[in-house]
N, C-alpha and C. Protein backbone atom coordinates (compact mmCIF):
# COMPACT_ATOMS: atom_id res chain seq x y z
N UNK A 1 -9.74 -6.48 4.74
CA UNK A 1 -8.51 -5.75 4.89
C UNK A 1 -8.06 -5.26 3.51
N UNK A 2 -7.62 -4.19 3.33
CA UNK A 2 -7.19 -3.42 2.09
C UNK A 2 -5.69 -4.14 1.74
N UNK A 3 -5.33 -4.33 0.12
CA UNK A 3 -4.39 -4.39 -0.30
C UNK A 3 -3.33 -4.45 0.49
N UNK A 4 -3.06 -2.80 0.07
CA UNK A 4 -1.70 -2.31 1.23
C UNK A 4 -1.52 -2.77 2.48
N UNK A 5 -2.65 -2.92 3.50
CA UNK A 5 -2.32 -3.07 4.44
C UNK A 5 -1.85 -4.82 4.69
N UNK A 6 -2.46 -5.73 3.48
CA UNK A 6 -1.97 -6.87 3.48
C UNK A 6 -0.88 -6.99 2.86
N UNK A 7 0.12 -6.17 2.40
CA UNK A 7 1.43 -6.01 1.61
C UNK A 7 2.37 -6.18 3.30
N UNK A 8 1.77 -4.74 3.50
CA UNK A 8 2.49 -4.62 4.91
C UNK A 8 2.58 -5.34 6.11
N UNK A 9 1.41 -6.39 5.80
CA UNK A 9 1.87 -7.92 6.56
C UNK A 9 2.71 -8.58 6.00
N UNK A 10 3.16 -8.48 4.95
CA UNK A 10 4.14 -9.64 4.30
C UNK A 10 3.20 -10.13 3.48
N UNK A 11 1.64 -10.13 3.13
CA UNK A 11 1.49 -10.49 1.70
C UNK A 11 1.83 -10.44 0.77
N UNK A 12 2.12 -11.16 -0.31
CA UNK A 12 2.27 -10.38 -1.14
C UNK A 12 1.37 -11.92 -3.00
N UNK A 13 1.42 -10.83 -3.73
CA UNK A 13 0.68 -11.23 -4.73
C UNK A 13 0.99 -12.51 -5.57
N UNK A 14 -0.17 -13.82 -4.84
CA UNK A 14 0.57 -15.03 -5.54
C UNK A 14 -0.64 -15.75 -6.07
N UNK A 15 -0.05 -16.53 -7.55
CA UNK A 15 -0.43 -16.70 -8.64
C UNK A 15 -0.62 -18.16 -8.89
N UNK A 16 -1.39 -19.39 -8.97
CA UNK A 16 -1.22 -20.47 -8.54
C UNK A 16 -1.95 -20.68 -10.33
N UNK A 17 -1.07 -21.87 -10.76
CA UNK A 17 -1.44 -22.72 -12.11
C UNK A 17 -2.09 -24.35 -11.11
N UNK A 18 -3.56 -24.34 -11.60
CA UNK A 18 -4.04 -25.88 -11.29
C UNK A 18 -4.32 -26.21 -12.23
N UNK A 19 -3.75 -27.73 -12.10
CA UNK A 19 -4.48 -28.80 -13.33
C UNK A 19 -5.14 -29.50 -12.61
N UNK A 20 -5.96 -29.40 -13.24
CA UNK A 20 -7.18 -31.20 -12.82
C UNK A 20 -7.68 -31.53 -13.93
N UNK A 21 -8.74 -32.87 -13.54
CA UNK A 21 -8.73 -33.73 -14.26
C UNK A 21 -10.17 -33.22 -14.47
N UNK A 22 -10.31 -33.62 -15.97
CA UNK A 22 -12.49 -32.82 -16.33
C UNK A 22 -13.25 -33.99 -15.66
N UNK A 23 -14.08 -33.68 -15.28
CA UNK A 23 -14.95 -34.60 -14.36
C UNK A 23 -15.99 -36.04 -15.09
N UNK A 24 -15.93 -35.32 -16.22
CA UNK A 24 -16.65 -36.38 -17.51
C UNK A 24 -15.73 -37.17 -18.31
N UNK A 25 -14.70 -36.64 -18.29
CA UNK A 25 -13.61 -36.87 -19.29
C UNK A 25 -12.46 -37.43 -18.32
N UNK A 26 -11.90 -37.87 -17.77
CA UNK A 26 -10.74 -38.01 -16.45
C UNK A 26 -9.56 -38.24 -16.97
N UNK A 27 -9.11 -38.68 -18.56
CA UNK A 27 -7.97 -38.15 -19.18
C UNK A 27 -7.42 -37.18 -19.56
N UNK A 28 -8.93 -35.37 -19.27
CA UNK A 28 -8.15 -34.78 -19.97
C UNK A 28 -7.97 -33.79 -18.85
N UNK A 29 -7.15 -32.98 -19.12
CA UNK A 29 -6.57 -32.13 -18.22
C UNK A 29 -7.06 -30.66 -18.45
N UNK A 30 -7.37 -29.82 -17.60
CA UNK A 30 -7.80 -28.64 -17.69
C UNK A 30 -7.23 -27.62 -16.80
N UNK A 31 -6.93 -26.67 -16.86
CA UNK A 31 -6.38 -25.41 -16.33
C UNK A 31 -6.96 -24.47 -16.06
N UNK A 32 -6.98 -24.09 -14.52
CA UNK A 32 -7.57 -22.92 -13.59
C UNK A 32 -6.49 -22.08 -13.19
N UNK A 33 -6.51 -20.75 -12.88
CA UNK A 33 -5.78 -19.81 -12.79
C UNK A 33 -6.56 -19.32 -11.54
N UNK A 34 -5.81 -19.45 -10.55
CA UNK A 34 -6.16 -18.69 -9.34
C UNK A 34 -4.81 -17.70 -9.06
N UNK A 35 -5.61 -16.47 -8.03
CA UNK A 35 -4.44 -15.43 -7.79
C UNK A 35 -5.10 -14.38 -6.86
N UNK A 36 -4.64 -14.47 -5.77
CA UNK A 36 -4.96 -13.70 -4.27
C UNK A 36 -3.80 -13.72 -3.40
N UNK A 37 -3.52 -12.43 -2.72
CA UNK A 37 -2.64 -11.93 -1.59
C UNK A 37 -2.44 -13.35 -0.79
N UNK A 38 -1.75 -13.85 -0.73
CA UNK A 38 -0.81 -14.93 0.58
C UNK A 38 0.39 -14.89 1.18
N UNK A 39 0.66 -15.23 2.16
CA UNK A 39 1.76 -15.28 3.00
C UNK A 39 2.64 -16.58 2.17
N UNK A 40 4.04 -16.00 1.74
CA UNK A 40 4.87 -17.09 1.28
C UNK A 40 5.75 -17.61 2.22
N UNK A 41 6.47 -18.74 2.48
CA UNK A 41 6.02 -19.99 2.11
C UNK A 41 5.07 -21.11 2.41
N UNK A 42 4.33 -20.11 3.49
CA UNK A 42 3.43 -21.53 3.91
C UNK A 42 1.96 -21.56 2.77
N UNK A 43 1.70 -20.29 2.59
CA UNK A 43 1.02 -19.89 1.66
C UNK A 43 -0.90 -20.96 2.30
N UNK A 44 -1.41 -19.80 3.27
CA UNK A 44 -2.22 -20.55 4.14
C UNK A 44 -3.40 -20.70 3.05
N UNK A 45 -3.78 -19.04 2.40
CA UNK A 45 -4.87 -18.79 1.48
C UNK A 45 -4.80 -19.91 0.40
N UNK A 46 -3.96 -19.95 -0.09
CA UNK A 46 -4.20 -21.15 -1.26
C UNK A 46 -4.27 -22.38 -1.03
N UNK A 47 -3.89 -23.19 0.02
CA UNK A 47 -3.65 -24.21 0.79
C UNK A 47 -5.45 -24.48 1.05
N UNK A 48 -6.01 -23.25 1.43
CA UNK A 48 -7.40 -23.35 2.22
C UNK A 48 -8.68 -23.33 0.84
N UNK A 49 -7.95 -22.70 -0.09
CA UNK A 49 -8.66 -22.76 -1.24
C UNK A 49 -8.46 -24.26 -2.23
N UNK A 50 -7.12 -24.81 -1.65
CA UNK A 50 -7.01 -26.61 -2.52
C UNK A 50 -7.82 -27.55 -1.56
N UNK A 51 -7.76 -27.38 -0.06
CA UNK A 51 -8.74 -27.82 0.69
C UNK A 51 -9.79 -27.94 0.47
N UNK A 52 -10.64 -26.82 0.24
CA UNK A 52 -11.95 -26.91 -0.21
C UNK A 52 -12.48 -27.16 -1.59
N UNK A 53 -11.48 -26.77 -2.83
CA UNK A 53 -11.47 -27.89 -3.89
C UNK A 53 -11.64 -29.21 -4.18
N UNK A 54 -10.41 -29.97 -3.04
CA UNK A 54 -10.46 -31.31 -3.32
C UNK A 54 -11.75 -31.76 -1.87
N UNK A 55 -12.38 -31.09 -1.11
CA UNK A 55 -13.64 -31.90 -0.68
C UNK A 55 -14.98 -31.30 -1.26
N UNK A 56 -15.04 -30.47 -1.96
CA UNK A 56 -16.36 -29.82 -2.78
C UNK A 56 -15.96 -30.06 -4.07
N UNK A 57 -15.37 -30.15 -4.64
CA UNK A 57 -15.82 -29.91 -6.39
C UNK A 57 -15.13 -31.77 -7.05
N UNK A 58 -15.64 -31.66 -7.87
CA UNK A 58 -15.44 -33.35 -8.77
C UNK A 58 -13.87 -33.53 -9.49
N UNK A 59 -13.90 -32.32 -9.80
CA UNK A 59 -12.35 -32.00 -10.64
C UNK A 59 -11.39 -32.42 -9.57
N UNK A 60 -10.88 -34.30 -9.97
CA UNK A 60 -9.81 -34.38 -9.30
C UNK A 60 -8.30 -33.42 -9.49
N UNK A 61 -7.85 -32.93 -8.51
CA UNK A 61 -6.31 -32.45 -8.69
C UNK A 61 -5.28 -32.57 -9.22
N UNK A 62 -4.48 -32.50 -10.26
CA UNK A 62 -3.42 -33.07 -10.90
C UNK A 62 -2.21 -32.49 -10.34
N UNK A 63 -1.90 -31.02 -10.28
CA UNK A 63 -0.56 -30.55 -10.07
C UNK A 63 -1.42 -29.16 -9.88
N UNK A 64 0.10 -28.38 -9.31
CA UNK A 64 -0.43 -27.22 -8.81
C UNK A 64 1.14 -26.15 -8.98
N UNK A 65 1.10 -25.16 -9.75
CA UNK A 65 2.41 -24.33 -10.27
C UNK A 65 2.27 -23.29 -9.40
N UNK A 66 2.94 -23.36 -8.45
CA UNK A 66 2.92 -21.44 -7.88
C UNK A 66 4.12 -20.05 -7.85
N UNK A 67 3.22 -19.31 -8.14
CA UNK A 67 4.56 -18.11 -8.27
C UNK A 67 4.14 -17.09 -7.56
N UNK A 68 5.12 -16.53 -6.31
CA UNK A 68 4.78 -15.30 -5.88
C UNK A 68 5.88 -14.19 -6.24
N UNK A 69 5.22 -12.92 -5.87
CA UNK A 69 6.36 -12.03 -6.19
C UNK A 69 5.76 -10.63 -5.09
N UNK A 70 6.31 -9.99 -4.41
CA UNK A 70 6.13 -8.96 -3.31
C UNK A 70 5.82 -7.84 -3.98
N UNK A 71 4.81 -7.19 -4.02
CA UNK A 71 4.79 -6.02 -4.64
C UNK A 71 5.38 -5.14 -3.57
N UNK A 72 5.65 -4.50 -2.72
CA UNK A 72 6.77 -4.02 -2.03
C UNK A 72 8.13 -4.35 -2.12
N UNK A 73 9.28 -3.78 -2.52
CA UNK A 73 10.13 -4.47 -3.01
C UNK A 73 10.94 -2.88 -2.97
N UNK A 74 12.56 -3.67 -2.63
CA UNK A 74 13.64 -2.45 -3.37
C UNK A 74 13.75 -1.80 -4.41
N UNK A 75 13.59 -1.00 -4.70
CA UNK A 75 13.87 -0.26 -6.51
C UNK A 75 14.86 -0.95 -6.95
N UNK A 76 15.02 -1.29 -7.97
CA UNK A 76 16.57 -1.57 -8.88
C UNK A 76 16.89 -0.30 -9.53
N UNK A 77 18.11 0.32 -8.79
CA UNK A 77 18.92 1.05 -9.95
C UNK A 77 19.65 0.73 -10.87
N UNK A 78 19.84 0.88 -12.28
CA UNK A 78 20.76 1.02 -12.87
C UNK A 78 21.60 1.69 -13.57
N UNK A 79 23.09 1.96 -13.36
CA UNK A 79 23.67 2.80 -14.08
C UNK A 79 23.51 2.92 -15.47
N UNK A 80 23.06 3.90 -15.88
CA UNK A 80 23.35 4.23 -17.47
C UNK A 80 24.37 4.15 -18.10
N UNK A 81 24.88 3.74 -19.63
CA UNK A 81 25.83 4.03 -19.79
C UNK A 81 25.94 4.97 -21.26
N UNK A 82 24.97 5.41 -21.08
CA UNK A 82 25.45 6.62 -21.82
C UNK A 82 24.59 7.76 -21.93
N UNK A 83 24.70 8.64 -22.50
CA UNK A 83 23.96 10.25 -22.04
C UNK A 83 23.05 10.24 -23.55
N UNK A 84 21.74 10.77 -23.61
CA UNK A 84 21.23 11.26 -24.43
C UNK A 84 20.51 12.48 -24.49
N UNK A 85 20.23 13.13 -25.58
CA UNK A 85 19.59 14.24 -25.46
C UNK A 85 18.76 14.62 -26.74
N UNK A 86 17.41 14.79 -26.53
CA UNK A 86 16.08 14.95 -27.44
C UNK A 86 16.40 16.57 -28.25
N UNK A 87 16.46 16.75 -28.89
CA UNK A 87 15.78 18.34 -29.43
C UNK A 87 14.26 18.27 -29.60
């Protein structure tokens, strides 16, 4: 399915911070950056992508930061407050 047409379901573009733990090392912490179209708040896509993380890969899970934001969205106007003009 194209972008747009997953906007126009209510996707919209979300950004997930994971920490886990290095698989050799289990004190130290490492950071993955995932980021794909999901439905907020249940947020199924990323949910299905920590699923299959924590039963396929060694890197135990530490925390997980998420941020979405709609790329469809109201314009913000704002009034100017003052006039300019270029020569």
């Amino acid at each position: 399915m194209s972008e747009l047409a997953l906007m126009l379901r209510g996707y919209s573009l979300t950004t997930a911070e994971i920490l886990y733990h290095v698989p050799d090392h289990p004190d130290v912490l490492q950071t993955f950056i995932w980021q794909e179209f999901d439905l907020v708040p249940k947020f199924p896509v990323l949910n299905k992508f920590l699923h299959f993380w924590s039963h396929n890969l060694d890197g135990r899970l530490h925390s997980v930061r998420v941020a979405a934001r709609g790329l469809i969205a109201p314009a913000e106007l704002k009034l100017a407050a003052g006039e300019f003009s270029l020569n």
